[in-house]
N, C-alpha and C. Protein backbone atom coordinates (compact mmCIF):
# COMPACT_ATOMS: atom_id res chain seq x y z
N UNK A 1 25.95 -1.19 -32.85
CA UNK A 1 24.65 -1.53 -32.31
C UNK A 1 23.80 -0.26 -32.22
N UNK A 2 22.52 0.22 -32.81
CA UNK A 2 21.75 0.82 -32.95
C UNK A 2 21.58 1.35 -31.41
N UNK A 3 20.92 0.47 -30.31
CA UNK A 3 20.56 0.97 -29.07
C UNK A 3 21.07 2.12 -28.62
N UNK A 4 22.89 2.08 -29.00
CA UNK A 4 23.42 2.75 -28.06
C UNK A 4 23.61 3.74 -28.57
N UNK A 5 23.30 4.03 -29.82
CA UNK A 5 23.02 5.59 -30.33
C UNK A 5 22.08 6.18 -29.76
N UNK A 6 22.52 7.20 -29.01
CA UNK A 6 21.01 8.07 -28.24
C UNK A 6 20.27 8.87 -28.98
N UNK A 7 21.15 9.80 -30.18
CA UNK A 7 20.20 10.74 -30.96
C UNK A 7 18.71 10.59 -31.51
N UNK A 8 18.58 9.31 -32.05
CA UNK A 8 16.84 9.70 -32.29
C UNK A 8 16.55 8.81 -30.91
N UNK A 9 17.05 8.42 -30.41
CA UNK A 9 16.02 8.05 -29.12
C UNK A 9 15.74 9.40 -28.02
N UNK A 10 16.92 9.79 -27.83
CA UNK A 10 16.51 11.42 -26.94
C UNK A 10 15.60 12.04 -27.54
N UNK A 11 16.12 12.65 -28.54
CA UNK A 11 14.63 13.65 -29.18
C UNK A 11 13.55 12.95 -29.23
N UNK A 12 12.92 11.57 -29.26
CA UNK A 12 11.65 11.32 -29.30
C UNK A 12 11.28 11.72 -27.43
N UNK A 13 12.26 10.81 -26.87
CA UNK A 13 11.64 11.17 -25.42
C UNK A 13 11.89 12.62 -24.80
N UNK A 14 12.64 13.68 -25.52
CA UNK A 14 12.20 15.08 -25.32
C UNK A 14 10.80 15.63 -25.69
N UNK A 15 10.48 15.02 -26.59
CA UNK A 15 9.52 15.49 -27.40
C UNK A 15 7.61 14.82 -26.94
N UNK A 16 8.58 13.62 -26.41
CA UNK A 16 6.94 12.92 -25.58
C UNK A 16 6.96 13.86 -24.50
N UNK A 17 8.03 14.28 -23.86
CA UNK A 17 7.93 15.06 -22.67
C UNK A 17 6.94 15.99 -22.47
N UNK A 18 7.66 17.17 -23.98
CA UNK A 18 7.31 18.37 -23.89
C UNK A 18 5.91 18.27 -24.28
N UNK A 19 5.39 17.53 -24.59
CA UNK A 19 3.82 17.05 -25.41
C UNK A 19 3.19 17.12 -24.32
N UNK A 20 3.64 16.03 -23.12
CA UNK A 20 2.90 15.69 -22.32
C UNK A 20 2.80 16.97 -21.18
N UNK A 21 3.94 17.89 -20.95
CA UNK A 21 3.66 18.77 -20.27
C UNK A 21 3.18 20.07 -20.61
N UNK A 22 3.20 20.17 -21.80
CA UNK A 22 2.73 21.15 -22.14
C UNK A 22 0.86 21.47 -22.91
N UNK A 23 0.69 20.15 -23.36
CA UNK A 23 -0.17 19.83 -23.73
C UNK A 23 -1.42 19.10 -23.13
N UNK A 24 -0.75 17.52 -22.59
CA UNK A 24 -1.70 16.61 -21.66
C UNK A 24 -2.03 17.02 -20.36
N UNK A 25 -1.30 17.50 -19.62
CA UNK A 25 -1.04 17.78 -18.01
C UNK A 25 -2.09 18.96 -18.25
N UNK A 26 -2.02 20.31 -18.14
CA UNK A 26 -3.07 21.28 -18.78
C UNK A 26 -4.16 20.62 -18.66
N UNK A 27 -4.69 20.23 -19.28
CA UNK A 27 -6.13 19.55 -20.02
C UNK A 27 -6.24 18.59 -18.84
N UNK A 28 -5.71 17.39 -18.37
CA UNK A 28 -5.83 16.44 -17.19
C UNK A 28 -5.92 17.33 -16.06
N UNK A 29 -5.38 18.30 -15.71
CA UNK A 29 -5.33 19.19 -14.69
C UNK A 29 -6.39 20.35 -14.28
N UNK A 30 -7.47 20.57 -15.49
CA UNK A 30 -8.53 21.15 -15.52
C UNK A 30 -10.00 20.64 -15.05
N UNK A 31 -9.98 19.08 -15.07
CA UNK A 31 -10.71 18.57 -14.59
C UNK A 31 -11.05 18.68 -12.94
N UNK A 32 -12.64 19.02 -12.59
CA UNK A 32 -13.30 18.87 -11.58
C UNK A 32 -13.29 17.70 -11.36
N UNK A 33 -12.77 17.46 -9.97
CA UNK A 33 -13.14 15.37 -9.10
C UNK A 33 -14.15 16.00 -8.81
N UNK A 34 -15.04 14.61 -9.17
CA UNK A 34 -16.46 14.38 -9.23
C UNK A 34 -16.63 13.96 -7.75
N UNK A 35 -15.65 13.36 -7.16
CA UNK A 35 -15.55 13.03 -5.53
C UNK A 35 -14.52 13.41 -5.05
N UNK A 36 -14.99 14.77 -4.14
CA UNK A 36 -14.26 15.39 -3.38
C UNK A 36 -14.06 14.58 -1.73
N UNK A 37 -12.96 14.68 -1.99
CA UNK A 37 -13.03 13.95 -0.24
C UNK A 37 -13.60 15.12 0.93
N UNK A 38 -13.94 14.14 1.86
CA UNK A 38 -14.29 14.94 3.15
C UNK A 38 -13.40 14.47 4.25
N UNK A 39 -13.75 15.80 4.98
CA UNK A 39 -12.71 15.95 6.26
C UNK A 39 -13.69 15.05 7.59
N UNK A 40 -13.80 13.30 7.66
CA UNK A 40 -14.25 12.74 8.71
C UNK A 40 -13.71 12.22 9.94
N UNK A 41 -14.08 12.81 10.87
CA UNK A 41 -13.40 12.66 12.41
C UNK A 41 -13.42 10.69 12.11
N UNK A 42 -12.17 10.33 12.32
CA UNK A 42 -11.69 9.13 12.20
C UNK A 42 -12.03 8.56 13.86
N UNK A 43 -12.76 7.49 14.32
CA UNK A 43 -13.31 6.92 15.44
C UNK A 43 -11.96 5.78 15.56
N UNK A 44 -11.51 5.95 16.79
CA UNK A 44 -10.63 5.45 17.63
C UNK A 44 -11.24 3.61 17.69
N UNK A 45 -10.31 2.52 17.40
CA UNK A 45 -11.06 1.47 17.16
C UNK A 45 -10.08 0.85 18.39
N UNK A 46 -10.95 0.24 19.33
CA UNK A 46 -9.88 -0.15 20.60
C UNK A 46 -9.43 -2.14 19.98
N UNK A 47 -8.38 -2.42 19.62
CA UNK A 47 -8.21 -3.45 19.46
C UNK A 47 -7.34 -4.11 20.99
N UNK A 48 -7.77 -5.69 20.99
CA UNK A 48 -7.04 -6.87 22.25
C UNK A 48 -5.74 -7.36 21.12
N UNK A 49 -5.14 -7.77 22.11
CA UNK A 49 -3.56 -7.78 21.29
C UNK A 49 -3.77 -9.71 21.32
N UNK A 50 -2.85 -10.25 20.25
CA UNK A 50 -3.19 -11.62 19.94
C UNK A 50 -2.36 -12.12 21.47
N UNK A 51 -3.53 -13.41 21.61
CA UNK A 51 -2.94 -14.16 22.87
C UNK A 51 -2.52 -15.57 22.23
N UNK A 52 -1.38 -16.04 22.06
CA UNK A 52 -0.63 -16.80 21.87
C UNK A 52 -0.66 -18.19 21.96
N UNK A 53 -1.01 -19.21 21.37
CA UNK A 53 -1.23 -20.26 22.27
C UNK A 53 -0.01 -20.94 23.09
N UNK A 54 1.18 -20.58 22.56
CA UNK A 54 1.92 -21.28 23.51
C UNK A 54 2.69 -20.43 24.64
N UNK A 55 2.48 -19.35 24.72
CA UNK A 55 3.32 -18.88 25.93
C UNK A 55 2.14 -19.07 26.73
């Protein structure tokens, strides 16, 4: 059964690896976010707790 030969299946997924880290990641990783988050004081929201109808 083909599957269970690993040789050309490893080297392709070594090879997507090294592509992607050496190549894609770089380049994806150079990019400026266009939306920077901000640091907003988060407001305390007072919630009533559910009242039950049968107890």
């Amino acid at each position: 059964m083909p599957q269970l030969n690993p040789h050309p299946w490893f080297s392709i997924m070594m090879t997507s690896w090294l592509i992607f880290l050496l190549i894609i990641q770089p380049k994806l990783l150079s990019f400026i976010p266009t939306n920077n988050p901000h640091n907003n004081l988060q407001t305390n929201i007072k919630t009533q707790p559910w009242i039950w109808p049968w107890t």
